[in-house]
C-alpha atoms as a PDB file:
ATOM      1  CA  UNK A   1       0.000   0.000   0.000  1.00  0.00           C
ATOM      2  CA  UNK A   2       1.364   3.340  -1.471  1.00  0.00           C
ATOM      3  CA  UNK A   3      -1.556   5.861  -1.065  1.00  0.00           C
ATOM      4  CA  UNK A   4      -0.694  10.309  -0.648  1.00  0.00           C
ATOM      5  CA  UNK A   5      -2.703  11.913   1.704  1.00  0.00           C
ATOM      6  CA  UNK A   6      -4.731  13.135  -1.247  1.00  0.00           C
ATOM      7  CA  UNK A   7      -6.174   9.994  -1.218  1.00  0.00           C
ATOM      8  CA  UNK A   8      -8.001  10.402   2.510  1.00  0.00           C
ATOM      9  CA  UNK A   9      -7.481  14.309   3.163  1.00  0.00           C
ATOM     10  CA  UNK A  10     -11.211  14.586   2.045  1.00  0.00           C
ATOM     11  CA  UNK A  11     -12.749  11.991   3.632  1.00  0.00           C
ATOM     12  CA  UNK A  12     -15.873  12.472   6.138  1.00  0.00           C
ATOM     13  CA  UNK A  13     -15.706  10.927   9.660  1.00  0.00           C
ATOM     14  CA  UNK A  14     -17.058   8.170   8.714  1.00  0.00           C
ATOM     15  CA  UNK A  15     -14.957   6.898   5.614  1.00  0.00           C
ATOM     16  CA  UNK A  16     -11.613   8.055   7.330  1.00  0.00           C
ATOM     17  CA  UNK A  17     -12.932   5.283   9.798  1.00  0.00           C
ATOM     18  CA  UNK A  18     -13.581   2.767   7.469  1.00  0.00           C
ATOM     19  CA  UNK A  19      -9.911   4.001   5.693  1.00  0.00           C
ATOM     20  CA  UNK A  20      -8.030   3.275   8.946  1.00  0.00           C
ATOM     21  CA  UNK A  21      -9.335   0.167   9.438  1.00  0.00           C
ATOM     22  CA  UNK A  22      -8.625  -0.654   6.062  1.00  0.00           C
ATOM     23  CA  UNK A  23      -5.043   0.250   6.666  1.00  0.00           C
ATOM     24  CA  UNK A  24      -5.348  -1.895   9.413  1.00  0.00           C
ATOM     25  CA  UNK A  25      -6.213  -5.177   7.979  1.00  0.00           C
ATOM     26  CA  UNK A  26      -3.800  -4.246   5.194  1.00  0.00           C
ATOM     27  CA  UNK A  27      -0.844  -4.600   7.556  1.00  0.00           C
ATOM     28  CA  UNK A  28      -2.363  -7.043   9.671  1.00  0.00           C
ATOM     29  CA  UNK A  29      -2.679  -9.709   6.587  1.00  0.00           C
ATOM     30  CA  UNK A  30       0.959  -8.553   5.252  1.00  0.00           C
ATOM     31  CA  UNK A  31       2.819  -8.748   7.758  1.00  0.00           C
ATOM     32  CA  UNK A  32       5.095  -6.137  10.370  1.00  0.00           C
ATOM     33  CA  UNK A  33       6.798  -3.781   7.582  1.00  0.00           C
ATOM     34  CA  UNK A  34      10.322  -5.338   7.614  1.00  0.00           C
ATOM     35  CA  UNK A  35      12.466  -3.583   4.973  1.00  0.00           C
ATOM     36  CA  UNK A  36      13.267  -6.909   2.548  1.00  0.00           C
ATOM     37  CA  UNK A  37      15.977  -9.065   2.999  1.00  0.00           C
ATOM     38  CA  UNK A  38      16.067 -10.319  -0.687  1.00  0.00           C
ATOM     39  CA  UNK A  39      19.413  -9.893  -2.597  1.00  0.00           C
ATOM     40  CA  UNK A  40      17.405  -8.002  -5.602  1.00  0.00           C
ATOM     41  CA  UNK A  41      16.311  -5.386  -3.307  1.00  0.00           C
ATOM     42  CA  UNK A  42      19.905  -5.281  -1.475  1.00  0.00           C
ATOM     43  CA  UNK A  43      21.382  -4.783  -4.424  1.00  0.00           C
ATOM     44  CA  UNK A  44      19.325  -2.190  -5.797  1.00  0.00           C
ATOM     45  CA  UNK A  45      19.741  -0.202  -2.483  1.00  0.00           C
ATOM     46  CA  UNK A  46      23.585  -0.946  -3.186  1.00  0.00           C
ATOM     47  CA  UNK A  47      23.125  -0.229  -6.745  1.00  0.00           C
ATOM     48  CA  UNK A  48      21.663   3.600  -4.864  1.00  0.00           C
ATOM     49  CA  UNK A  49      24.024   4.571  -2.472  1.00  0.00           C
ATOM     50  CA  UNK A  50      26.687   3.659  -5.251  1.00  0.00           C
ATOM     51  CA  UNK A  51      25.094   6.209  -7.505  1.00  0.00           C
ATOM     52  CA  UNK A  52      24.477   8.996  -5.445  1.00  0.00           C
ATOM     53  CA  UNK A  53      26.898  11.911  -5.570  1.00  0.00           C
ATOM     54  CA  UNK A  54      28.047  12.308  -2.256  1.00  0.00           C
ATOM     55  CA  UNK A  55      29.602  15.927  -2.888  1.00  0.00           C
ATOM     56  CA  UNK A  56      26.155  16.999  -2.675  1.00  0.00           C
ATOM     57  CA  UNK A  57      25.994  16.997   0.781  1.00  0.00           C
ATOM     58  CA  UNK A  58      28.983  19.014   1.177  1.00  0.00           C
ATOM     59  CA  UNK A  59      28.833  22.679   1.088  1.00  0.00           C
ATOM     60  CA  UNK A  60      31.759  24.771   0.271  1.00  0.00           C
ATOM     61  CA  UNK A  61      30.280  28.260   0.688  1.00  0.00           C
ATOM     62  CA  UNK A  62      28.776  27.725   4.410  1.00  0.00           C
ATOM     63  CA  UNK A  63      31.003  25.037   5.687  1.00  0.00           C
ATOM     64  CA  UNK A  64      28.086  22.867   6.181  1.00  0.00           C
ATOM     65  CA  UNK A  65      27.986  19.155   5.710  1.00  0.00           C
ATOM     66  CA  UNK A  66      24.015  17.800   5.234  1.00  0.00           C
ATOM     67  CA  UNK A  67      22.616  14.200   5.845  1.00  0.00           C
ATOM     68  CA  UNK A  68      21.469  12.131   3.145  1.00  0.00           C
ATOM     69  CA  UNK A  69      19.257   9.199   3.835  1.00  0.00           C
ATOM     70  CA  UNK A  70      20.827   7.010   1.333  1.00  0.00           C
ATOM     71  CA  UNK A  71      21.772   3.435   2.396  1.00  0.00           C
ATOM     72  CA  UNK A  72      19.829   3.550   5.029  1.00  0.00           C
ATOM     73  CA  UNK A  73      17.068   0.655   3.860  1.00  0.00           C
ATOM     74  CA  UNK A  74      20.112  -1.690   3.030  1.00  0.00           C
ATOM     75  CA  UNK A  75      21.765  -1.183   6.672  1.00  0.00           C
ATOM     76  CA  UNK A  76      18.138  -1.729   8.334  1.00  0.00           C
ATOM     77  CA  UNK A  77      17.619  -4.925   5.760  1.00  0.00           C
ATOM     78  CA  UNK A  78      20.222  -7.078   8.004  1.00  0.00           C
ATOM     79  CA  UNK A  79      18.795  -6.125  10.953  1.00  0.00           C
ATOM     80  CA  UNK A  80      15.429  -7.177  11.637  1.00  0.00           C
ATOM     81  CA  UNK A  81      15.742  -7.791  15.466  1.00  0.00           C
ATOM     82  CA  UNK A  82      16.243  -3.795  15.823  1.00  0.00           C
ATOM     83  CA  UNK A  83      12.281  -3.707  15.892  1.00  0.00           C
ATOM     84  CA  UNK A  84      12.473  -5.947  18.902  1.00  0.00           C
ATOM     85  CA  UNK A  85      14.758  -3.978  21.171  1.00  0.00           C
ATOM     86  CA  UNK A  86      13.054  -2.391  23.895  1.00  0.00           C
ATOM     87  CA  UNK A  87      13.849   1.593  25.136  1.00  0.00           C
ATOM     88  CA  UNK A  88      13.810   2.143  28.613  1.00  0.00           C
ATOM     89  CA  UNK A  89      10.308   0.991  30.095  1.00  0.00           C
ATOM     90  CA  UNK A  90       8.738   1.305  26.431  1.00  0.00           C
ATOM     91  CA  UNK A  91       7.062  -1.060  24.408  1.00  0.00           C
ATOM     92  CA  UNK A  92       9.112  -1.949  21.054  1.00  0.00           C
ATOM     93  CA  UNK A  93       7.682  -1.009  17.713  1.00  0.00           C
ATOM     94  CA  UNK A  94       6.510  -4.648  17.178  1.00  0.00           C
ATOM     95  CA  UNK A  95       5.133  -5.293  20.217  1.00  0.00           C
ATOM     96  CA  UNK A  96       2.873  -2.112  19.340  1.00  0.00           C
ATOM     97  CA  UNK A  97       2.245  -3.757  15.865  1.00  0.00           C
ATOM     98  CA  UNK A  98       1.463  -7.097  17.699  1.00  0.00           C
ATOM     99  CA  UNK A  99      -1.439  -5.210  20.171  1.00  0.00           C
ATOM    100  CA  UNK A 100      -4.289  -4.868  18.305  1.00  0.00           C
ATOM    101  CA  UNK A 101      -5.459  -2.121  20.091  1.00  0.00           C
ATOM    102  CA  UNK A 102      -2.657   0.409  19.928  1.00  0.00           C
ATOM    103  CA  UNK A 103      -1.480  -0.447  15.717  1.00  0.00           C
ATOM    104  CA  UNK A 104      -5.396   1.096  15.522  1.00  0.00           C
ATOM    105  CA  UNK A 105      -3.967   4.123  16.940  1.00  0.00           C
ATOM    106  CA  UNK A 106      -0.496   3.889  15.170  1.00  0.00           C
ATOM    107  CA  UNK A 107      -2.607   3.981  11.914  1.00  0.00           C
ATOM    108  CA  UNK A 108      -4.786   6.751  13.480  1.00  0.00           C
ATOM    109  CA  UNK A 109      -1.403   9.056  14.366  1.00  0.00           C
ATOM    110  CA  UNK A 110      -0.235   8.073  10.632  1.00  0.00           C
ATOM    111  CA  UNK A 111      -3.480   9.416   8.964  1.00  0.00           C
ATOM    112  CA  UNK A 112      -3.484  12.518  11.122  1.00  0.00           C
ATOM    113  CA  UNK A 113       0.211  13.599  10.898  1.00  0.00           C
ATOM    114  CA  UNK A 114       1.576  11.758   8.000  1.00  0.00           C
ATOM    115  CA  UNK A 115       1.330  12.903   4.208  1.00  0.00           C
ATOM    116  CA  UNK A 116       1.285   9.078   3.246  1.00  0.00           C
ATOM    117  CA  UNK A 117       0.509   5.290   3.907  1.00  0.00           C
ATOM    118  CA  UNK A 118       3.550   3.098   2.983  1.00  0.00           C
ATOM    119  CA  UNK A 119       5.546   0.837   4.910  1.00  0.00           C
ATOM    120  CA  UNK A 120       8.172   3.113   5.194  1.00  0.00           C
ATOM    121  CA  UNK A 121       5.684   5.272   6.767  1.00  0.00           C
ATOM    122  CA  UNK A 122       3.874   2.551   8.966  1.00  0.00           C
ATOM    123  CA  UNK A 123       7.834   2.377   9.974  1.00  0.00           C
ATOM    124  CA  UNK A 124       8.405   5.646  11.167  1.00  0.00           C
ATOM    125  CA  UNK A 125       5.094   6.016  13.302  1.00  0.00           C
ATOM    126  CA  UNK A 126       6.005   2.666  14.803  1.00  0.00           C
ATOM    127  CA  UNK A 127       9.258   4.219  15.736  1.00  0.00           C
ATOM    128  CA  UNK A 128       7.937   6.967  17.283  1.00  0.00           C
ATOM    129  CA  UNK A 129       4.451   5.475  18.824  1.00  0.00           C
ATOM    130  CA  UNK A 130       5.610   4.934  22.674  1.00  0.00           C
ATOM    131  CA  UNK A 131       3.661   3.374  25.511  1.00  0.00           C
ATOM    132  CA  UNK A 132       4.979   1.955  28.889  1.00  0.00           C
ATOM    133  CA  UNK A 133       4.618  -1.480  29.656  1.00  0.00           C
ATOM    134  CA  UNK A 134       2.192  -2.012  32.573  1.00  0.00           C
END
């Protein structure tokens, strides 16, 4: 799923309800978000960070030296466990996938705040989503 917030921005009470719950199930039948571990999409993500001109981030004028996001989905690819480490007294973004009740919101947050529904997006609320364990 790869929808812009175009795609729900208009919707009445009602439909963004039946939207998040359709986000929901979506991710529920798929599957936590993992980024792939498949060679093809390693090596594209290779194939990427390869390509990208790294002088870009360097700027001469201002002495300033900006982050680029490249190679990041390859370095999170071989490690699937980091979703499992916990944060202080926190639940970890897959136990919050794993309880029914607070994904719901995790979509929720996404639909309010976020400008898209991906799994890259899914990710990052995850991340950020934080309860403490009872």
């Amino acid at each position: 799923m790869n929808l812009n917030k175009k795609h729900w921005v208009g919707m009445s009470d009602d439909e963004l309800s039946a939207f998040n719950i359709e986000v929901f199930n979506f991710y529920k039948n798929k599957g936590f978000p993992y980024f792939s571990t498949t060679k093809s999409f390693r090596d594209n993500e290779f194939k990427k960070l390869n390509n990208y001109d790294f002088k870009r981030t360097i700027n001469t004028n201002n002495k300033v030296i900006t982050q680029t996001m490249h190679g990041l989905s390859l370095a999170w690819s071989y490690m699937p466990h980091s979703w499992s480490v916990r944060c202080n007294n926190q639940k970890t973004p897959l136990e919050a996938f794993n309880d029914d009740e607070m994904f719901m919101k995790v979509v929720q947050k996404r639909l309010r705040f976020g400008d898209n529904i991906s799994a890259n997006g899914i990710r990052k609320m995850l991340k950020i989503f934080r309860c403490s364990i009872s």
